[in-house]
C-alpha atoms as a PDB file:
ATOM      1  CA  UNK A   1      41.279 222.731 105.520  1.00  0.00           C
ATOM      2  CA  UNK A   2      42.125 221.319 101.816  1.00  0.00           C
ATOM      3  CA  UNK A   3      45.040 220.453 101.299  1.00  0.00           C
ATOM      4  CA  UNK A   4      46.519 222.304  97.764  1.00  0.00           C
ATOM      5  CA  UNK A   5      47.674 220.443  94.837  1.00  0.00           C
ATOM      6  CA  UNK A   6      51.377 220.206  94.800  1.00  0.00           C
ATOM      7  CA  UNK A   7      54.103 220.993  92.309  1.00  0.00           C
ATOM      8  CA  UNK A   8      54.135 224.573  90.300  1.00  0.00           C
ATOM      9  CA  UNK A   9      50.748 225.546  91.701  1.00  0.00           C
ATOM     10  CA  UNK A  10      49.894 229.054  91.394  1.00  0.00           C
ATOM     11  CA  UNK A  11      46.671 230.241  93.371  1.00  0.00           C
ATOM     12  CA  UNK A  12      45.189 234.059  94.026  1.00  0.00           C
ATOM     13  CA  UNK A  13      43.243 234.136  97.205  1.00  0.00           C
ATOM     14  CA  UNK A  14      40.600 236.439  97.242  1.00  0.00           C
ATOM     15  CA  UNK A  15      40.089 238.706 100.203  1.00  0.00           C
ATOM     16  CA  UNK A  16      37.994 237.824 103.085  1.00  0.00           C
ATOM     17  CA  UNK A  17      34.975 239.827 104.802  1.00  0.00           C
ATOM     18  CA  UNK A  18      36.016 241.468 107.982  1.00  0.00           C
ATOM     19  CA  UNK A  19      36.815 239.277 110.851  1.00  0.00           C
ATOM     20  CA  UNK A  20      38.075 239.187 114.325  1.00  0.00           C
ATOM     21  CA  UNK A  21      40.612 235.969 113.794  1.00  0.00           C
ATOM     22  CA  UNK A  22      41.517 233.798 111.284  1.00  0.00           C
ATOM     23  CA  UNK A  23      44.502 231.139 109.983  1.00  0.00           C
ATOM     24  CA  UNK A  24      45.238 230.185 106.037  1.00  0.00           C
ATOM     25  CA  UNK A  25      46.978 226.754 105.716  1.00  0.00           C
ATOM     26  CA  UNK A  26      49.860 226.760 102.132  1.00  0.00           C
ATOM     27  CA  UNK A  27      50.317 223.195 103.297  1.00  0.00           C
ATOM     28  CA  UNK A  28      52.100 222.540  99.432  1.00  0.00           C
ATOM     29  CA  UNK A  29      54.969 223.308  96.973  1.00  0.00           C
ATOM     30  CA  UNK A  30      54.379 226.186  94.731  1.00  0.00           C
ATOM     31  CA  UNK A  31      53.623 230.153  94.445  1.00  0.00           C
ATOM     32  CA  UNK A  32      50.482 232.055  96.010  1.00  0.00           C
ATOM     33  CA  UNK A  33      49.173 235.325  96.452  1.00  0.00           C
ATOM     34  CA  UNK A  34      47.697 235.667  99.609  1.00  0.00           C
ATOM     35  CA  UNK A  35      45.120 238.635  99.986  1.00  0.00           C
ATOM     36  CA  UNK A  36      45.225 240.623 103.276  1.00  0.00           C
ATOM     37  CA  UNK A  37      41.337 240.638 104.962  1.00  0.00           C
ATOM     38  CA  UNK A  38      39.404 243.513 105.428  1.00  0.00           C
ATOM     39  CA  UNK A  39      40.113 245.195 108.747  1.00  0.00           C
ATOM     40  CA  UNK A  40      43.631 243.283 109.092  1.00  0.00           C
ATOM     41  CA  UNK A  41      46.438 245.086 109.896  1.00  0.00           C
ATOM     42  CA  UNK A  42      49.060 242.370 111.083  1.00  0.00           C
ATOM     43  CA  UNK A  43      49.481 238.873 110.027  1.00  0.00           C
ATOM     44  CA  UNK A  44      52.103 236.230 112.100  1.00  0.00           C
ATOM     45  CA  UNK A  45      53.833 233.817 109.978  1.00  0.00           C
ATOM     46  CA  UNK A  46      55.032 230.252 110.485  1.00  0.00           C
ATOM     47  CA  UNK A  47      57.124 228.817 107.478  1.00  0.00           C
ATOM     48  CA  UNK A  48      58.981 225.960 107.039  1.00  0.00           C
ATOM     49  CA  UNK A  49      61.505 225.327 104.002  1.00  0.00           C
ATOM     50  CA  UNK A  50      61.622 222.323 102.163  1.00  0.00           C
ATOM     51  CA  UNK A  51      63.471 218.948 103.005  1.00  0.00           C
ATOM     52  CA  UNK A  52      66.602 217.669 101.351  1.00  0.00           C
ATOM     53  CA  UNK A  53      66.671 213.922  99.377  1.00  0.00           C
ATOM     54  CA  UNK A  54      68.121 211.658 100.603  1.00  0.00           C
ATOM     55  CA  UNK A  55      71.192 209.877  98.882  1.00  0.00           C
ATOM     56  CA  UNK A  56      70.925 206.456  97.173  1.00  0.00           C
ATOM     57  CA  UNK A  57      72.071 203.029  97.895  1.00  0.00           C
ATOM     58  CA  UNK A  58      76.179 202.746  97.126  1.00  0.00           C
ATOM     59  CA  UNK A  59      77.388 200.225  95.194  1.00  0.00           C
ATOM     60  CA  UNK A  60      81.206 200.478  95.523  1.00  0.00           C
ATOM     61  CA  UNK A  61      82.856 198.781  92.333  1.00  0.00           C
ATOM     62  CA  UNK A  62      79.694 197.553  90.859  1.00  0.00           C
ATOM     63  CA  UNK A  63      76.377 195.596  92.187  1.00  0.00           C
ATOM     64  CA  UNK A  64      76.775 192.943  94.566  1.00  0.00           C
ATOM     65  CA  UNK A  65      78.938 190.896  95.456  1.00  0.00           C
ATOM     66  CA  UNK A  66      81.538 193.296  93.263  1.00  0.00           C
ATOM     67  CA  UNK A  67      82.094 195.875  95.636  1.00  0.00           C
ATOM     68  CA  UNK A  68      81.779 197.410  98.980  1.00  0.00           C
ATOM     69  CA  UNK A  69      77.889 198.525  99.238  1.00  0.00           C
ATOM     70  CA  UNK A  70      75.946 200.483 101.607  1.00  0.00           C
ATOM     71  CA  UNK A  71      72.889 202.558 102.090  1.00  0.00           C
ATOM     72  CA  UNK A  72      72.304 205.822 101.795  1.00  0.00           C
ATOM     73  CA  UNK A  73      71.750 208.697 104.294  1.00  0.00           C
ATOM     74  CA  UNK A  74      68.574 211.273 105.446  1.00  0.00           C
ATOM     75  CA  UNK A  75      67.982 214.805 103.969  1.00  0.00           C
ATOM     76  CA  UNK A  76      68.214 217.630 106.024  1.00  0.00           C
ATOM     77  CA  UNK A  77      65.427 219.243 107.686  1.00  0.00           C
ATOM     78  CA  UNK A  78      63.999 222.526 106.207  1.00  0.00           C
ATOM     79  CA  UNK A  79      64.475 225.318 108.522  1.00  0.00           C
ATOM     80  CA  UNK A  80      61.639 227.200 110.357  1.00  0.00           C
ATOM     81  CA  UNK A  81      60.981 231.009 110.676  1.00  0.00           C
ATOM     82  CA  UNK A  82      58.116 232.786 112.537  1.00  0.00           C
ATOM     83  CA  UNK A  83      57.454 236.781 112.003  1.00  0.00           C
ATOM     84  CA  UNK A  84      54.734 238.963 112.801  1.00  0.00           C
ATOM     85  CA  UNK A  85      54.144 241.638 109.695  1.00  0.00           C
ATOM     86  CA  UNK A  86      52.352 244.917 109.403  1.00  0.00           C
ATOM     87  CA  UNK A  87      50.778 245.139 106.235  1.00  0.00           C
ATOM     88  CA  UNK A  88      46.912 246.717 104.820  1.00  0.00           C
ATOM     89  CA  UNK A  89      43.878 245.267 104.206  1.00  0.00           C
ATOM     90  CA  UNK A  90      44.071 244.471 100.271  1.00  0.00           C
ATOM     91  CA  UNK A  91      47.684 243.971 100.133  1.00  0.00           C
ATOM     92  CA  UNK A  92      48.649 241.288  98.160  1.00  0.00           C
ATOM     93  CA  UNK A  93      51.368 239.125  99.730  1.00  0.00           C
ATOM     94  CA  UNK A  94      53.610 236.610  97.699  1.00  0.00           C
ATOM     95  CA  UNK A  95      54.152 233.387  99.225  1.00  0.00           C
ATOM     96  CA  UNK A  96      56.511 230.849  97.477  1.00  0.00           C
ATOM     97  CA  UNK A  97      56.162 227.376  99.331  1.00  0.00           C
ATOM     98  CA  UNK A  98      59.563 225.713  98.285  1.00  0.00           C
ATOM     99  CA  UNK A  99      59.726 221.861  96.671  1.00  0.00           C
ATOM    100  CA  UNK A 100      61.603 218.999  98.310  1.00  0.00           C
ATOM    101  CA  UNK A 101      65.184 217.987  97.283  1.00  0.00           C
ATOM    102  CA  UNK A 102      65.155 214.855  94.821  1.00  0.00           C
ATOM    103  CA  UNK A 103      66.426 211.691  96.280  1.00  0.00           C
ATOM    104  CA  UNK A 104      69.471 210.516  94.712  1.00  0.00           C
ATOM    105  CA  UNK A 105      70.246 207.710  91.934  1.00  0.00           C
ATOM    106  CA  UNK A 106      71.479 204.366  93.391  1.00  0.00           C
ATOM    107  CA  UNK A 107      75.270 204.411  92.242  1.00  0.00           C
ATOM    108  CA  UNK A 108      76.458 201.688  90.495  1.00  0.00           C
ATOM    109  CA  UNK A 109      80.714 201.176  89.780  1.00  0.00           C
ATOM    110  CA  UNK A 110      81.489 203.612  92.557  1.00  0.00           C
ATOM    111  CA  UNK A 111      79.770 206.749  94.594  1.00  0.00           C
ATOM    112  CA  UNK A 112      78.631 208.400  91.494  1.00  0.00           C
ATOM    113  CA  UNK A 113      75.511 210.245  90.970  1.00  0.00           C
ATOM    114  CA  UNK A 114      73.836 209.733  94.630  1.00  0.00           C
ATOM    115  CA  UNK A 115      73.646 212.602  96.265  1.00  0.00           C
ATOM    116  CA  UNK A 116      70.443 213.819  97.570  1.00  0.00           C
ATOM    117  CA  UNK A 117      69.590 218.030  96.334  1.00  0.00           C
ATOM    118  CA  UNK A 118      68.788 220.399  98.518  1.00  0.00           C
ATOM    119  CA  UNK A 119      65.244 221.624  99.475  1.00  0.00           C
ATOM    120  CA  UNK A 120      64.100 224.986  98.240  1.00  0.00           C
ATOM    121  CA  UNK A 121      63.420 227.774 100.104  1.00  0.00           C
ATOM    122  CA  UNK A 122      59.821 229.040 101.381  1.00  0.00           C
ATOM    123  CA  UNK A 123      59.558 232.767 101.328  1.00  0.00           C
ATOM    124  CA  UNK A 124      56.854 235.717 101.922  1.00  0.00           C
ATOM    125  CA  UNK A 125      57.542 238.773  99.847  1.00  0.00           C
ATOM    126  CA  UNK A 126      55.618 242.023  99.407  1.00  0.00           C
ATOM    127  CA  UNK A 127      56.084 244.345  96.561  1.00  0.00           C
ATOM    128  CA  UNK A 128      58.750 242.162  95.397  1.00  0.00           C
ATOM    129  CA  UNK A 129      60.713 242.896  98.525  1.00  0.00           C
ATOM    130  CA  UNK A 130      61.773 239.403 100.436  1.00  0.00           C
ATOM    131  CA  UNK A 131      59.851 240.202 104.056  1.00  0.00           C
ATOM    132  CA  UNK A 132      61.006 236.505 105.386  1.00  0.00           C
ATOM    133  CA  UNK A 133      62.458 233.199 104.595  1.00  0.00           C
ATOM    134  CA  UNK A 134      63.057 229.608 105.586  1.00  0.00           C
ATOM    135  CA  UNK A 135      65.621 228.074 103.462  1.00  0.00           C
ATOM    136  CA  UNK A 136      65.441 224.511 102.678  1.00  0.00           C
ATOM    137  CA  UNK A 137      67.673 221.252 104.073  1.00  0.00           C
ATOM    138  CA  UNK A 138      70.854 219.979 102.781  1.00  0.00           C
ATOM    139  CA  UNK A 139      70.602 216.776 100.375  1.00  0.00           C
ATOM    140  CA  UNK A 140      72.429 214.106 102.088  1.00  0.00           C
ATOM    141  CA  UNK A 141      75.971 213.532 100.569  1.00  0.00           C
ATOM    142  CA  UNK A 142      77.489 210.292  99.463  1.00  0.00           C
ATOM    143  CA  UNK A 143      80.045 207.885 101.967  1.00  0.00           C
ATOM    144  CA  UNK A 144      82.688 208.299 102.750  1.00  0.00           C
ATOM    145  CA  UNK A 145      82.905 212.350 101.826  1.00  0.00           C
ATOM    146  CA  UNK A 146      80.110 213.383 103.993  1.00  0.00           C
ATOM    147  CA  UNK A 147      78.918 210.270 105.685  1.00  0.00           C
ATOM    148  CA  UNK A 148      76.614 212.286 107.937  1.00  0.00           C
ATOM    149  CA  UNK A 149      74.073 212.931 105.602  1.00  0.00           C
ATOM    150  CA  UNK A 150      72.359 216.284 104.788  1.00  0.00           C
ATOM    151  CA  UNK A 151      72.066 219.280 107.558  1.00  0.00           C
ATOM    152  CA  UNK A 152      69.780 221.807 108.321  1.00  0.00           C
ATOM    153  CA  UNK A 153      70.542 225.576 107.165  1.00  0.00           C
ATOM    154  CA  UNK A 154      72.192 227.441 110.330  1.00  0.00           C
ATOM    155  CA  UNK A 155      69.901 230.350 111.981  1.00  0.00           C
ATOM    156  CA  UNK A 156      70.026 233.516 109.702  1.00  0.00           C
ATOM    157  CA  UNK A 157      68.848 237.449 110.778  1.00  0.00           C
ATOM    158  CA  UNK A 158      65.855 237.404 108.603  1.00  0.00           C
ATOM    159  CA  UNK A 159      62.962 241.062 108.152  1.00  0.00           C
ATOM    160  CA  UNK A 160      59.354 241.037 109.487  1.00  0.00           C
ATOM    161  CA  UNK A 161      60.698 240.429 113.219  1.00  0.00           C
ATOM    162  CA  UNK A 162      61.473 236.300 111.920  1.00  0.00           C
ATOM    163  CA  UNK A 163      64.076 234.177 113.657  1.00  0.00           C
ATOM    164  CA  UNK A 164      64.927 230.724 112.293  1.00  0.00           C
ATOM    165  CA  UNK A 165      65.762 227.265 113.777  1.00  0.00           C
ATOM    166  CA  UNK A 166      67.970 224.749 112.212  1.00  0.00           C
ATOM    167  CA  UNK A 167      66.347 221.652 110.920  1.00  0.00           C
ATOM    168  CA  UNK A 168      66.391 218.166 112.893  1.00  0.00           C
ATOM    169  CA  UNK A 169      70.159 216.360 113.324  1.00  0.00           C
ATOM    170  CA  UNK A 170      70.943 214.097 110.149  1.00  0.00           C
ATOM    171  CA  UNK A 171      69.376 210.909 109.261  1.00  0.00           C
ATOM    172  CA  UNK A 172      70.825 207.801 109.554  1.00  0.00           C
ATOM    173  CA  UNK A 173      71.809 204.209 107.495  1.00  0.00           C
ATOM    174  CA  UNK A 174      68.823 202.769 105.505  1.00  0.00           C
ATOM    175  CA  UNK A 175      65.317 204.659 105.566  1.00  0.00           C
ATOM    176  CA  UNK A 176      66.567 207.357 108.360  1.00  0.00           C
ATOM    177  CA  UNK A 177      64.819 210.679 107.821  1.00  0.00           C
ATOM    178  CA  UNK A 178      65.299 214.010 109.303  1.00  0.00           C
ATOM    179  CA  UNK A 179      62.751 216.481 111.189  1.00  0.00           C
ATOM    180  CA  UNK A 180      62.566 219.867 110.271  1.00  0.00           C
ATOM    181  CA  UNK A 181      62.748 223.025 111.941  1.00  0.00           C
ATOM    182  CA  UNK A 182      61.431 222.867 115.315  1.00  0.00           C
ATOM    183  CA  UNK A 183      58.588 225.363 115.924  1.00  0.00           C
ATOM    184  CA  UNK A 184      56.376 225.464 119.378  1.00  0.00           C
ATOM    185  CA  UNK A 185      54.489 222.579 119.916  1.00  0.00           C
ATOM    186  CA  UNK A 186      51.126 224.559 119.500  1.00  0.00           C
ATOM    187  CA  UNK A 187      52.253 225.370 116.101  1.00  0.00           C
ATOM    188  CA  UNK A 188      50.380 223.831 113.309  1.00  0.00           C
ATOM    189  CA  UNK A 189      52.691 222.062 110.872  1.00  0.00           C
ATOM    190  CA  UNK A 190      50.887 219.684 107.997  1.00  0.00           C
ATOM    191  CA  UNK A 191      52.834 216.088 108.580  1.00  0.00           C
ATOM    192  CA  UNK A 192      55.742 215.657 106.285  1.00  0.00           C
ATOM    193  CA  UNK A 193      56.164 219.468 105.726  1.00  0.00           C
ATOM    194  CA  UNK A 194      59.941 219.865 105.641  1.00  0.00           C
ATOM    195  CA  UNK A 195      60.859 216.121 106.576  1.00  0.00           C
ATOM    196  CA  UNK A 196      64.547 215.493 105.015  1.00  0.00           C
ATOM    197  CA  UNK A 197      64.310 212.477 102.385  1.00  0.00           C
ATOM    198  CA  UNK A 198      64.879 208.552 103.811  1.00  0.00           C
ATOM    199  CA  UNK A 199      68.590 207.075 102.500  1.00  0.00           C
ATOM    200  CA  UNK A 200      68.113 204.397  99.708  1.00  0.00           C
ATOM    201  CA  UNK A 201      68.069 201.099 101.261  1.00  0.00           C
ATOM    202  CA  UNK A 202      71.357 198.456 101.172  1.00  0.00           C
ATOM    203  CA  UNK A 203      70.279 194.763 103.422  1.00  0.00           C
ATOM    204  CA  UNK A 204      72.603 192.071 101.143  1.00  0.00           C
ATOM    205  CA  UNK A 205      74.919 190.896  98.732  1.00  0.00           C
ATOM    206  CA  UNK A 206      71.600 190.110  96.923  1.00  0.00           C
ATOM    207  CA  UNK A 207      70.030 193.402  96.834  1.00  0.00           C
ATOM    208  CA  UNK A 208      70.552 196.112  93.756  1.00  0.00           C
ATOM    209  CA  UNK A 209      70.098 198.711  96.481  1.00  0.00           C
ATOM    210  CA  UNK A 210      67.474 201.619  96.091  1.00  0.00           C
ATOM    211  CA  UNK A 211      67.468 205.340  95.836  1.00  0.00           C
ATOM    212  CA  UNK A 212      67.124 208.024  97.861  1.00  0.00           C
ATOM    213  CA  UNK A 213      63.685 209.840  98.766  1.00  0.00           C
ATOM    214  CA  UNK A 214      62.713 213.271  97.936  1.00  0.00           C
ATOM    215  CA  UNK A 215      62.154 215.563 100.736  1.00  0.00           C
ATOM    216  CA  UNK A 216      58.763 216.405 102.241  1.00  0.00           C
ATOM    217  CA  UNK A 217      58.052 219.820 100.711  1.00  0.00           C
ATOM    218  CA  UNK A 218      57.795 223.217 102.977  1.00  0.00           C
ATOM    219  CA  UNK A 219      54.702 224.485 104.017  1.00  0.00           C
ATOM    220  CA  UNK A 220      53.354 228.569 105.638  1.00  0.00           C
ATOM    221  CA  UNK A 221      50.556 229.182 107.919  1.00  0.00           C
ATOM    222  CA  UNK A 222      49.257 233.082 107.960  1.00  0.00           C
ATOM    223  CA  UNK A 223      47.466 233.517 111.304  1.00  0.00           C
ATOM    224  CA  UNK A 224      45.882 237.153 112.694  1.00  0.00           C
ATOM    225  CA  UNK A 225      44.263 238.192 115.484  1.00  0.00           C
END
């Protein structure tokens, strides 16, 4: 399978011939409309939302040797949601694969500016009614307010028969990263979809310190039977 172009992409895809099985792959950030094959009368859904940045380097009362510095922290995960839907050959589904969170800024004369932003949200609508979602992972905050770093969304009821997992446990010090959502092993997930954004890097009084990572952006695979 190609892999899509990423950022703001918007693609129609045109309905298939009739088949017995098939799987399309949305393995990159933007908006699609999906085209339900002819004969197909369910689809099952595996989505993942988008990964939080991470936040950048800290330079506590200035750059080095100033200050207290550190590095920053991981991104949360992007949460993951499987459904099964009943829908009509021709339907047109919407399908918004969400963006990762930017990395934060390195902050320089105090923790200013370096928090990572949360990942967006990867959703499947029909009709312009929201059928599922998987929202995206917390950007990591800045020491010493929320020296954890960035969390996963917590499990939400969601339509279409979906039930979501948290994201992976927070990153840690220097280039830590997250996973995402944890979906059966057997489940196809493109690498990086969801990942939480690597902490800006801190080693020495001689280093400026870096930022923070954007998160790996969500991803959807439509599967039927």
């Amino acid at each position: 399978m190609a892999l899509l172009a990423a950022s703001a992409l918007s693609v129609s895809v045109e309905p298939s011939a009739a088949v017995t099985a098939g799987m399309r792959e949305f393995p990159a950030a933007g908006t699609f409309t999906f085209v339900v094959p002819l004969d197909v009368t369910g689809l099952h859904v595996d989505a993942w939302g988008a990964g939080g940045g991470g936040s950048g380097a800290i330079l506590a009362g200035g750059p080095p040797p100033l200050g207290f510095s550190r590095a920053g922290f991981g991104g949360g995960g992007g949460g993951y949601v499987h459904g099964a839907l009943t829908v009509l050959p021709g339907q047109q589904i919407a399908i918004t694969v969400g963006v990762g969170g930017a990395g934060g800024a390195v902050g320089s004369g105090g923790p200013v500016g370096v928090s990572g932003s949360t990942g967006a949200t990867t959703s499947v609508s029909r009709g312009g009614t929201e059928l599922m979602r998987a929202d995206g992972g917390k950007g990591a905050g800045i020491f010493p307010v929320t020296s954890a770093g960035g969390v996963a969304p917590a499990p939400t009821a969601l339509g279409g028969g979906g039930v979501v997992r948290p994201g992976g446990k927070p990153g840690g010090t220097i280039d830590g990263q997250t996973g995402p959502g944890l979906a059966p092993s057997d489940v196809l997930r493109t690498p990086g979809c969801g990942d939480g954004g690597a902490g800006g890097s801190y080693i020495g009084s001689a280093d400026q310190g870096s930022p923070g990572s954007s998160g790996g952006p969500g991803c959807l695979v439509i599967s039927w039977t």
